[in-house]
N, C-alpha and C. Protein backbone atom coordinates (compact mmCIF):
# COMPACT_ATOMS: atom_id res chain seq x y z
N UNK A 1 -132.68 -140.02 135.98
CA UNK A 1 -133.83 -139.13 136.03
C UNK A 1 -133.95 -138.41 134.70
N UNK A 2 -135.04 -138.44 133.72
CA UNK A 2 -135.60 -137.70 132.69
C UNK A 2 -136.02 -136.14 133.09
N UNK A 3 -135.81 -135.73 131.97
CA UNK A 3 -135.66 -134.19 131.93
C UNK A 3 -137.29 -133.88 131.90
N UNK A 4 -137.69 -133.05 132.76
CA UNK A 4 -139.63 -133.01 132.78
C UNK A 4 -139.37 -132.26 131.17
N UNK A 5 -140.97 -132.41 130.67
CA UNK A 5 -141.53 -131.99 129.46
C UNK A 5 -142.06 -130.36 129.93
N UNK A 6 -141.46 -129.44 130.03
CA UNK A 6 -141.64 -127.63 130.04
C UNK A 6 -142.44 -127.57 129.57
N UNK A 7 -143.84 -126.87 130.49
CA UNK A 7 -144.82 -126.60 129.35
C UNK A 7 -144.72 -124.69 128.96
N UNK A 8 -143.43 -124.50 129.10
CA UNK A 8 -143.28 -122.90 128.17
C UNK A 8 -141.77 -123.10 127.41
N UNK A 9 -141.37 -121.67 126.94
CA UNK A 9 -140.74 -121.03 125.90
C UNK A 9 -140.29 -120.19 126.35
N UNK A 10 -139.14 -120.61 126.13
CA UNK A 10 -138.06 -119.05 126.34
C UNK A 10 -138.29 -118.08 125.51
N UNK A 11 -138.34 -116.73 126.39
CA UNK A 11 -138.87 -116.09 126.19
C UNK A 11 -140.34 -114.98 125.81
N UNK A 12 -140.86 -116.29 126.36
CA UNK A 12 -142.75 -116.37 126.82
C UNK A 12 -142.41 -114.91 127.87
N UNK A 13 -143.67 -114.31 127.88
CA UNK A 13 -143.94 -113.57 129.55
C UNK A 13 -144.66 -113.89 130.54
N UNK A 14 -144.22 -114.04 131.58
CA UNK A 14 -144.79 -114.90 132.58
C UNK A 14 -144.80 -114.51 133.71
N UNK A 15 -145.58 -114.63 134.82
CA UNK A 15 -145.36 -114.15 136.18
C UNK A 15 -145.42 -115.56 137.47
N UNK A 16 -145.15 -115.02 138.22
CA UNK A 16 -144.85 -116.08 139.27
C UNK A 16 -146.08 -115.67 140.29
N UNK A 17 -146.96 -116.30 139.84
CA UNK A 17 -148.21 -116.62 141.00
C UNK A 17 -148.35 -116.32 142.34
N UNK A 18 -147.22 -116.94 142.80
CA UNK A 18 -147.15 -116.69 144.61
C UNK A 18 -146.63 -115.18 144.84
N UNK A 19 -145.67 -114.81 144.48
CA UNK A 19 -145.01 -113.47 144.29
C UNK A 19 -146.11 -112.44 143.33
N UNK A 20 -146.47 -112.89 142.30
CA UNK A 20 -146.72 -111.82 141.32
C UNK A 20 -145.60 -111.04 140.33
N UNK A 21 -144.60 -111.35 140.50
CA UNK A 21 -143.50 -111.02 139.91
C UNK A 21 -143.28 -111.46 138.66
N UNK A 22 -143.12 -110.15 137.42
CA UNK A 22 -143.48 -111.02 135.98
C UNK A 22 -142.46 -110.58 135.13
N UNK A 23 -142.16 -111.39 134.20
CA UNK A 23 -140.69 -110.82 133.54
C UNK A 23 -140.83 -111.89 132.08
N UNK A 24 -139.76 -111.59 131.62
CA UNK A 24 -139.60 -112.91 130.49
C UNK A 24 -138.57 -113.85 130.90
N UNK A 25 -139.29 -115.14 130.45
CA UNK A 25 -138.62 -116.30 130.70
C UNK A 25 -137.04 -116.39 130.14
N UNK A 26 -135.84 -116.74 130.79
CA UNK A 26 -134.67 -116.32 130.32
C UNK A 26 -133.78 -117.38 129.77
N UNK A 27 -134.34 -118.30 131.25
CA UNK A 27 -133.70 -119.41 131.62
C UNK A 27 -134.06 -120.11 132.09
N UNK A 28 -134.06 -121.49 132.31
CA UNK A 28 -134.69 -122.46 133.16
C UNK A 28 -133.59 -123.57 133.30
N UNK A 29 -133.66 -124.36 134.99
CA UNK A 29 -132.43 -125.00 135.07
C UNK A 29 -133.19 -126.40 135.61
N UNK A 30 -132.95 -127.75 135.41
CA UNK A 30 -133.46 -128.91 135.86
C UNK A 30 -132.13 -129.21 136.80
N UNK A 31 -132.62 -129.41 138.11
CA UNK A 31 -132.20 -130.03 139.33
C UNK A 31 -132.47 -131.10 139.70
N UNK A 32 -131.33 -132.28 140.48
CA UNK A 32 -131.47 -133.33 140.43
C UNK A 32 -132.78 -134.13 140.98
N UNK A 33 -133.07 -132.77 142.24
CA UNK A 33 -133.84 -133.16 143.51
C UNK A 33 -135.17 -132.85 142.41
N UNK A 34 -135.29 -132.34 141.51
CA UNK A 34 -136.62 -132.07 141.05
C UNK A 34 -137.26 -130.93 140.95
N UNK A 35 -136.88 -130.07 141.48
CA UNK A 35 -136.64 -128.77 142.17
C UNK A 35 -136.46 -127.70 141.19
N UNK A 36 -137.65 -128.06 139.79
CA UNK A 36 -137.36 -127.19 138.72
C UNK A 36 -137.44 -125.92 138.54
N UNK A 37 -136.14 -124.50 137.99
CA UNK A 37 -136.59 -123.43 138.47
C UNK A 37 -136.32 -122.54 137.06
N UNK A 38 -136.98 -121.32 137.15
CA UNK A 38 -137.24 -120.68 136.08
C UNK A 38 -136.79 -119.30 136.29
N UNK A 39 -135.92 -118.37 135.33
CA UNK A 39 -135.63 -117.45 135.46
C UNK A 39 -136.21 -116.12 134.56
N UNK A 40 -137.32 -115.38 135.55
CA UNK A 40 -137.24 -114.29 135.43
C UNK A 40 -137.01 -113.28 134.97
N UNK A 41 -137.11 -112.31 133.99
CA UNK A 41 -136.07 -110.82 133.32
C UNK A 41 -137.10 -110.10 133.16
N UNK A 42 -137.03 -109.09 134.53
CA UNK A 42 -138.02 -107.79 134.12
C UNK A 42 -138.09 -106.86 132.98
N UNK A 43 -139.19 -105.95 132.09
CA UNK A 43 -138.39 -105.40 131.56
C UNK A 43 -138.23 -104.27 131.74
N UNK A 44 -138.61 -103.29 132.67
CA UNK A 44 -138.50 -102.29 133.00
C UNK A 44 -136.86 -102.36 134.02
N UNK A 45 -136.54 -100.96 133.85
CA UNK A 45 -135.13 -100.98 134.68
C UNK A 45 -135.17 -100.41 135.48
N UNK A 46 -133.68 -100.00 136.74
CA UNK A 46 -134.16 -100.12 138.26
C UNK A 46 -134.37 -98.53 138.44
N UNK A 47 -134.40 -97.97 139.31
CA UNK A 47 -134.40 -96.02 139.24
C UNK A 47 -133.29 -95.43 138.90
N UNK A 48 -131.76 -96.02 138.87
CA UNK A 48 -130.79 -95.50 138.00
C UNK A 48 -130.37 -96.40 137.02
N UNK A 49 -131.70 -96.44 136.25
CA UNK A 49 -131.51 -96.62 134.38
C UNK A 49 -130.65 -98.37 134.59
N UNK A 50 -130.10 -98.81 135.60
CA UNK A 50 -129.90 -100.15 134.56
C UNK A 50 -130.91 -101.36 135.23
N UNK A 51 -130.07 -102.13 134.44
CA UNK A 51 -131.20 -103.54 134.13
C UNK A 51 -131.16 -104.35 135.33
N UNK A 52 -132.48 -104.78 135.62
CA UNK A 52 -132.74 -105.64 136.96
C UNK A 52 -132.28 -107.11 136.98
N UNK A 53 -131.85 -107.54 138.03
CA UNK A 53 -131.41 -108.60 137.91
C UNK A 53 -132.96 -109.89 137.78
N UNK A 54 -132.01 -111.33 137.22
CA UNK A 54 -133.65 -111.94 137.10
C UNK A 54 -133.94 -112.64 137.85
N UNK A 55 -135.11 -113.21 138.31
CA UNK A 55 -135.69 -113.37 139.64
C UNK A 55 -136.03 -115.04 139.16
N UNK A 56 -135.34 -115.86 140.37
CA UNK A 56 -135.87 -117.09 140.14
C UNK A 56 -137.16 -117.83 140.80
N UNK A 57 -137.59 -118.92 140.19
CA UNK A 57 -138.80 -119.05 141.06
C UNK A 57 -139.16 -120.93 140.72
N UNK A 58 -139.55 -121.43 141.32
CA UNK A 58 -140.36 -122.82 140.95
C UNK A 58 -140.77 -122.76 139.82
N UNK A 59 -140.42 -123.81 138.97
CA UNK A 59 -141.24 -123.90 137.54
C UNK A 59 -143.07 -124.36 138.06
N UNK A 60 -143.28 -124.84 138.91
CA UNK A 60 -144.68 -125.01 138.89
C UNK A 60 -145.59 -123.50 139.51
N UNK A 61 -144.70 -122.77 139.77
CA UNK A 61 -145.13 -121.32 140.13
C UNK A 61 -145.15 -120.39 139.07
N UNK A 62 -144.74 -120.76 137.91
CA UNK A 62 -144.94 -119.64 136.52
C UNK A 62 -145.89 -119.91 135.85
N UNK A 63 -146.68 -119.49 135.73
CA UNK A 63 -147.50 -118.70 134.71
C UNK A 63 -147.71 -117.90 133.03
N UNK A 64 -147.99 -118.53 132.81
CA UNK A 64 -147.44 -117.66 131.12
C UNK A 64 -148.46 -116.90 130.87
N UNK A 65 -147.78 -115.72 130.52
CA UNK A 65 -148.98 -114.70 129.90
C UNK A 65 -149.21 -114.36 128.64
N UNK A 66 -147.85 -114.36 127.80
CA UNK A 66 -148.14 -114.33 126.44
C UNK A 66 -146.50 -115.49 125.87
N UNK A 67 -147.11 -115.58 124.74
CA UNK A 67 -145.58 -116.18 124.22
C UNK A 67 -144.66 -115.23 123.96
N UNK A 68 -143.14 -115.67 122.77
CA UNK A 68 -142.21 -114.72 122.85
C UNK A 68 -142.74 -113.92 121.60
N UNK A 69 -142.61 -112.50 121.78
CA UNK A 69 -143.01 -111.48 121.09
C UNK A 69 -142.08 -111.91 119.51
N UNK A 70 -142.51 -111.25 118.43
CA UNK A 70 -141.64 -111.15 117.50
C UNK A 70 -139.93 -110.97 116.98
N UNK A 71 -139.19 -110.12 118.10
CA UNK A 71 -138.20 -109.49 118.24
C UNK A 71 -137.21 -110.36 119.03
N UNK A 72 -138.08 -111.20 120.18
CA UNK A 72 -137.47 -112.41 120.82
C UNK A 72 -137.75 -113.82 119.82
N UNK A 73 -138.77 -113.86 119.00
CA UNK A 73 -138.48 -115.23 118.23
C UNK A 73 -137.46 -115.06 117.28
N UNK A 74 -137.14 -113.76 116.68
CA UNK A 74 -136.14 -113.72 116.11
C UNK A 74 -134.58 -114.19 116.67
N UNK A 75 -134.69 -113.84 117.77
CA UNK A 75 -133.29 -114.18 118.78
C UNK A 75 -133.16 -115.93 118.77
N UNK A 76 -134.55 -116.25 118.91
CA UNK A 76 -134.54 -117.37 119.29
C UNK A 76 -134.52 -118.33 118.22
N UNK A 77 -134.54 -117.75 116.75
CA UNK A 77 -134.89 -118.66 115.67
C UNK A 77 -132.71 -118.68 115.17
N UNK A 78 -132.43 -117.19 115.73
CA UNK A 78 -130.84 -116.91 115.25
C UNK A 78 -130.33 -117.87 115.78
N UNK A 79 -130.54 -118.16 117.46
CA UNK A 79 -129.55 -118.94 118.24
C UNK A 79 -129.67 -120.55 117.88
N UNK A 80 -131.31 -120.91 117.30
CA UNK A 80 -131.47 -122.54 117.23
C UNK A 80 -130.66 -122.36 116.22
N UNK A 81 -130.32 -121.69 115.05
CA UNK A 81 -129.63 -122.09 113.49
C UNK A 81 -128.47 -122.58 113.89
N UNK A 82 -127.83 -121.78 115.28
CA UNK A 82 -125.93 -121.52 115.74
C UNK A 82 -126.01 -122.77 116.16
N UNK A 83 -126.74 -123.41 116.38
CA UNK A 83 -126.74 -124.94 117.74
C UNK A 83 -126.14 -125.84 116.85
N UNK A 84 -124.89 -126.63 116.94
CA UNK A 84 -124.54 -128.03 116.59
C UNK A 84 -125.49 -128.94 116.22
N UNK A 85 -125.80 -130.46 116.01
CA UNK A 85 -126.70 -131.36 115.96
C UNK A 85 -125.82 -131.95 117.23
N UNK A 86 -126.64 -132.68 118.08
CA UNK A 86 -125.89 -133.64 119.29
C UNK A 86 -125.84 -135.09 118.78
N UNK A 87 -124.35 -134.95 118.58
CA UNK A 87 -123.70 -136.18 118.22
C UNK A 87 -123.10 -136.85 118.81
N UNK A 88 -122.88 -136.25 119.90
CA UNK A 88 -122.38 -136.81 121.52
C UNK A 88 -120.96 -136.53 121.51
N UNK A 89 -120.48 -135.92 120.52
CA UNK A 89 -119.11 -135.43 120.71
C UNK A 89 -119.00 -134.22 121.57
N UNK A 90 -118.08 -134.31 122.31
CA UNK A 90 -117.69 -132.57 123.22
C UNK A 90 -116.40 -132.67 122.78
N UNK A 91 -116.31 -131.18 122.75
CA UNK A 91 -114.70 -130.93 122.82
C UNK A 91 -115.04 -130.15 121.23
N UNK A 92 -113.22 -129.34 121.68
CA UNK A 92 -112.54 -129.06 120.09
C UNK A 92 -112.46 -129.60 119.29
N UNK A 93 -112.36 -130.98 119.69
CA UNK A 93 -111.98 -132.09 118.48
C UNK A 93 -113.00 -132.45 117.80
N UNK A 94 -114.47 -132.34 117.80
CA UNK A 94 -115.34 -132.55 117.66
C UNK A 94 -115.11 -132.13 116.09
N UNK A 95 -115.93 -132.73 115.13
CA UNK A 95 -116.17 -131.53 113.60
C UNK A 95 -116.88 -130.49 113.85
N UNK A 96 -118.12 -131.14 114.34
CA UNK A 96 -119.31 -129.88 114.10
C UNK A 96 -118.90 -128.94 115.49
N UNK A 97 -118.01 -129.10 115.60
CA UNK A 97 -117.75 -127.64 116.85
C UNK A 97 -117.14 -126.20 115.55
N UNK A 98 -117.81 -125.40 115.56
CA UNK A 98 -117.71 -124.10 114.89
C UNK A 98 -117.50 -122.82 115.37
N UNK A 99 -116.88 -121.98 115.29
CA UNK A 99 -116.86 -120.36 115.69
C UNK A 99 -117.64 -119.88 115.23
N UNK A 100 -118.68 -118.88 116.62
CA UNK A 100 -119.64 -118.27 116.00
C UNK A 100 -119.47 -116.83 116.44
C-alpha cells in the first residue's frame, strides 16, 4: 500500500469540519486500513495556563485555513536541514547518522 499524496503542511491551521475543532497541524499518521489521521494543537491553553492536548481526527475531515505562519516555517525549514538523505541505511552504523 502507497503512502496517499497529503494535500496539507505541517503546521498549516486547520479545523476539523465535523467537530469544528481547529488547531495546527502537528502530526499526521498513515494507517494500514487507510484510516488516515491528523493531529490537532490548539493554541490557546487550558484554564490553568498549560497546554492542551492535540486532538485527532480523519485526514478527510481537516480543513486548512491558513498555511504555516512564519515562526513555524522557520521550525520547519531548521528540522528539514537536520534530516539525513534516505539511503536505506538504519542504525548507528549508518554514516549519515549524526548528533543533533
Amino acid at each position: 500500500m502507497q503512502q496517499p499524496q497529503m494535500k496539507i503542511e505541517l503546521g498549516s491551521y486547520a479545523k476539523d469540519v465535523i467537530t469544528g475543532f481547529e488547531g495546527i497541524i502537528m502530526s499526521y499518521t498513515f494507517h494500514l486500513t487507510g484510516c488516515d489521521m491528523v493531529a490537532l494543537k490548539p493554541r490557546d491553553l487550558d484554564k490553568d495556563g498549560k497546554v492542551k492536548d492535540a486532538f485527532w481526527c480523519d485526514y478527510t475531515r481537516v480543513e486548512v485555513i491558513s498555511g504555516p505562519p512564519p515562526e513555524i516555517q522557520k521550525v520547519l525549514a531548521a528540522a528539514a536541514a537536520q534530516q539525513p538523505t534516505d539511503t536505506g541505511c538504519t542504525g548507528e552504523e549508518c554514516p549519515e547518522t549524526r548528533e543533533v
